[in-house]
Protein backbone atom coordinates (compact mmCIF):
# COMPACT_ATOMS: atom_id res chain seq x y z
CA UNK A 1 22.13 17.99 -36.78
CA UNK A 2 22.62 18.26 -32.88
CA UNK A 3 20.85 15.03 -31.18
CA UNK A 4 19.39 14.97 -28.05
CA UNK A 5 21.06 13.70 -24.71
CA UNK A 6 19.01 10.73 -23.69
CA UNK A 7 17.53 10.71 -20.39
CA UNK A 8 17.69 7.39 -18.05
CA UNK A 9 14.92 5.15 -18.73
CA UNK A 10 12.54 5.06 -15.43
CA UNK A 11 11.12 1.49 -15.19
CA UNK A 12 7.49 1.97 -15.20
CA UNK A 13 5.13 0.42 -12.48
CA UNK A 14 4.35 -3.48 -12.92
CA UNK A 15 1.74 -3.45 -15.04
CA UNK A 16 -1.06 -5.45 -13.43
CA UNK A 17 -4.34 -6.77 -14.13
CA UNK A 18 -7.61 -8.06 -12.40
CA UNK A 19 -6.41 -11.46 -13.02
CA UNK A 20 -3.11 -10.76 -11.72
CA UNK A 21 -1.88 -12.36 -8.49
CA UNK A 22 -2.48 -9.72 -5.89
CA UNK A 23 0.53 -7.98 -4.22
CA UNK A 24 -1.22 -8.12 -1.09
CA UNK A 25 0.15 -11.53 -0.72
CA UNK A 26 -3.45 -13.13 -0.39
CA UNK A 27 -4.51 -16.25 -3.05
CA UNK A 28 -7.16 -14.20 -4.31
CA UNK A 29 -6.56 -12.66 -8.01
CA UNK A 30 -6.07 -8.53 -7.81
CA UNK A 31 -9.44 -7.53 -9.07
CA UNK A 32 -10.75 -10.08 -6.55
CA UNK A 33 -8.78 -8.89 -3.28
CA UNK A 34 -7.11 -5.08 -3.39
CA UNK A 35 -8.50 -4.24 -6.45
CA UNK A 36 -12.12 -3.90 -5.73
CA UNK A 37 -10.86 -1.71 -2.89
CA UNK A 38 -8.51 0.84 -5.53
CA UNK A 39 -11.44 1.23 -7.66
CA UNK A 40 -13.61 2.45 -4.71
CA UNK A 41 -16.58 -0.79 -5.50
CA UNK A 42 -15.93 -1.88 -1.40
CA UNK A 43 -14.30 -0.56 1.51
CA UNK A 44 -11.91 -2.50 3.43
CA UNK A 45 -13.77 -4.27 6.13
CA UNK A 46 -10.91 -4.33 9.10
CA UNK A 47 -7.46 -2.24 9.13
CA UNK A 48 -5.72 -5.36 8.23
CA UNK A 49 -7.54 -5.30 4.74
CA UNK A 50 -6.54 -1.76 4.69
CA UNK A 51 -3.17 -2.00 5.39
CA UNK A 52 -2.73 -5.00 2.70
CA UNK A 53 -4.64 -2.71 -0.30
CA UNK A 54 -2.32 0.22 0.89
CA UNK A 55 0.66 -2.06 0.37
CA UNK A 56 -0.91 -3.09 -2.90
CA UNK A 57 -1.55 0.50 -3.57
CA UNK A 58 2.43 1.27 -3.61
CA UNK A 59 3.21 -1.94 -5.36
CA UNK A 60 0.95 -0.81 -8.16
CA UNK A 61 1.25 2.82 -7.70
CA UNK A 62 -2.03 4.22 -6.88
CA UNK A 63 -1.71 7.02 -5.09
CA UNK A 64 -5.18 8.23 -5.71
CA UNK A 65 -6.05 5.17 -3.17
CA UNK A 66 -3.34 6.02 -0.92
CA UNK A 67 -4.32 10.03 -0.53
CA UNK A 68 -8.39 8.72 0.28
CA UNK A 69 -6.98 5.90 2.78
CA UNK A 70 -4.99 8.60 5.14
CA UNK A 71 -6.29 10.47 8.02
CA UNK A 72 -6.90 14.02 6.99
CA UNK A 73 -4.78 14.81 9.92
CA UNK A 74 -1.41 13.14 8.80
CA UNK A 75 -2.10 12.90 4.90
CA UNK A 76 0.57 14.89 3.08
CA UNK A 77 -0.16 16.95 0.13
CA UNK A 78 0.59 14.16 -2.59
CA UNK A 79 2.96 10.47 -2.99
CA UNK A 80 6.03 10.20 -4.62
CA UNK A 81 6.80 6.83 -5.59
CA UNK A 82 10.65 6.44 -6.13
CA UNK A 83 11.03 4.43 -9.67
CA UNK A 84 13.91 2.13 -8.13
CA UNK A 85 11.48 0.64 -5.88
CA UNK A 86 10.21 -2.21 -6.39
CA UNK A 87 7.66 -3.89 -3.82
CA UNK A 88 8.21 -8.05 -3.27
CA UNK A 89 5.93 -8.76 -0.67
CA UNK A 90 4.04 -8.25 2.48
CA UNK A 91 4.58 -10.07 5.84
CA UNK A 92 1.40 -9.38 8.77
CA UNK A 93 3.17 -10.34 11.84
CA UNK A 94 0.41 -8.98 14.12
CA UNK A 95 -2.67 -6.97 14.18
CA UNK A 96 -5.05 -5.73 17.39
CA UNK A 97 -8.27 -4.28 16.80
CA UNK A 98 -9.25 -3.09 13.77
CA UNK A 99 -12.21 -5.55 13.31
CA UNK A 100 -15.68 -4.17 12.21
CA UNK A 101 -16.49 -3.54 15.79
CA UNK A 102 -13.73 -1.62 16.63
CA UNK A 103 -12.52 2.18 16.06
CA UNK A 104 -9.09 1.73 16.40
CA UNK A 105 -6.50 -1.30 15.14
CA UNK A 106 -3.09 -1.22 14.80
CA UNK A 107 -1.07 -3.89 12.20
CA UNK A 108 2.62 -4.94 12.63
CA UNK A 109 4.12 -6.05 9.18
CA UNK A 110 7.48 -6.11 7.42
CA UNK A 111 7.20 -5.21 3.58
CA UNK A 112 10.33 -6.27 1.56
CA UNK A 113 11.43 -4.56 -1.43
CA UNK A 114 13.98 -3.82 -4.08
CA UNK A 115 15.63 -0.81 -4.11
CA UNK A 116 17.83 -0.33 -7.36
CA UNK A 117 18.15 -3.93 -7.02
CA UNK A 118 19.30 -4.17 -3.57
CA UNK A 119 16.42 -6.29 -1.17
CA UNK A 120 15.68 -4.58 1.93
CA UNK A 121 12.34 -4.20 3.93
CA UNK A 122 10.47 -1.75 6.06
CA UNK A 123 9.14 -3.43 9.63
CA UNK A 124 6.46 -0.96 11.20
CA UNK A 125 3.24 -0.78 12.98
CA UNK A 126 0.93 1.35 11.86
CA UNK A 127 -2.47 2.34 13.62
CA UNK A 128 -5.72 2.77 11.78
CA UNK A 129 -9.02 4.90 12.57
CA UNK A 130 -12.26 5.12 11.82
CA UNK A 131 -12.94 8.49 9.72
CA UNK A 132 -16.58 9.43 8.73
CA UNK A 133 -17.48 5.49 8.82
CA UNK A 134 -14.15 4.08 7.33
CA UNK A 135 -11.08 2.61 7.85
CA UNK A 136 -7.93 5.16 7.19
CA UNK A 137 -3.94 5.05 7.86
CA UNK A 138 -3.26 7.44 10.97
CA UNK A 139 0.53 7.05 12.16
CA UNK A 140 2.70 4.49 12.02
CA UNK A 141 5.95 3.81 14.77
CA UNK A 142 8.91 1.99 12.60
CA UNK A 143 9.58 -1.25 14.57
CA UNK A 144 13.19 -1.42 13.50
């Protein structure tokens, strides 16, 4: 009897639950903070909500969230979420704009991960829009 070659296990996402901490980095509890955004019960109020529920949105892997949070202009066809990656938290270093009376915002942040095991982090700014009422991800210029 021939047996299979086993494949590499692919760590799955962390599993996560309303009570959870949020990734986000806020006190609040996940079904509290991000959550209520990912299940589409509230919209993010300014782009620096949006921008923390799209970093909980990787850490958790929704990308159902992240698709209807991008510009229709600059949102690609689907997400790929490497299974290495691990998300570890989310620094705002700077946001202008992006308040309920504004159309535009941008947010400066560096998000730290794990990738394979090796820490690293992504520093960026990324600019937000209104589109048809809400906030959405437009572009974002890597700061380093």
């Amino acid at each position: 009897m021939s047996r299979r070659p086993s494949r590499p296990r692919q760590p799955a996402a962390p599993r996560i639950t309303p009570a959870s901490p949020c990734p986000c980095g806020l006190t609040a509890a996940y079904g509290e903070c991000c959550g209520r955004f990912h299940s589409g019960s509230a919209a993010a109020p300014t782009c620096e909500a949006l921008m923390r529920s799209r970093y909980a949105a990787f850490a958790v892997q929704d990308a159902a969230y992240l698709l209807r949070t991008w510009h229709p202009e600059t949102r690609p066809p689907g997400v790929d979420f490497d299974p290495a990656m691990r998300w570890t938290g989310l620094e705002i270093l700077d946001t202008t704009e992006g308040s309920a009376f504004h159309t535009t915002g941008t947010v400066t942040f560096r998000a730290r991960y794990n990738d394979d095991g090796r820490p690293d982090s992504l520093h960026e700014q990324s600019r937000f829009v209104r589109h048809e009422g809400a906030w959405v991800y437009a572009t974002a210029v890597f700061a380093d």
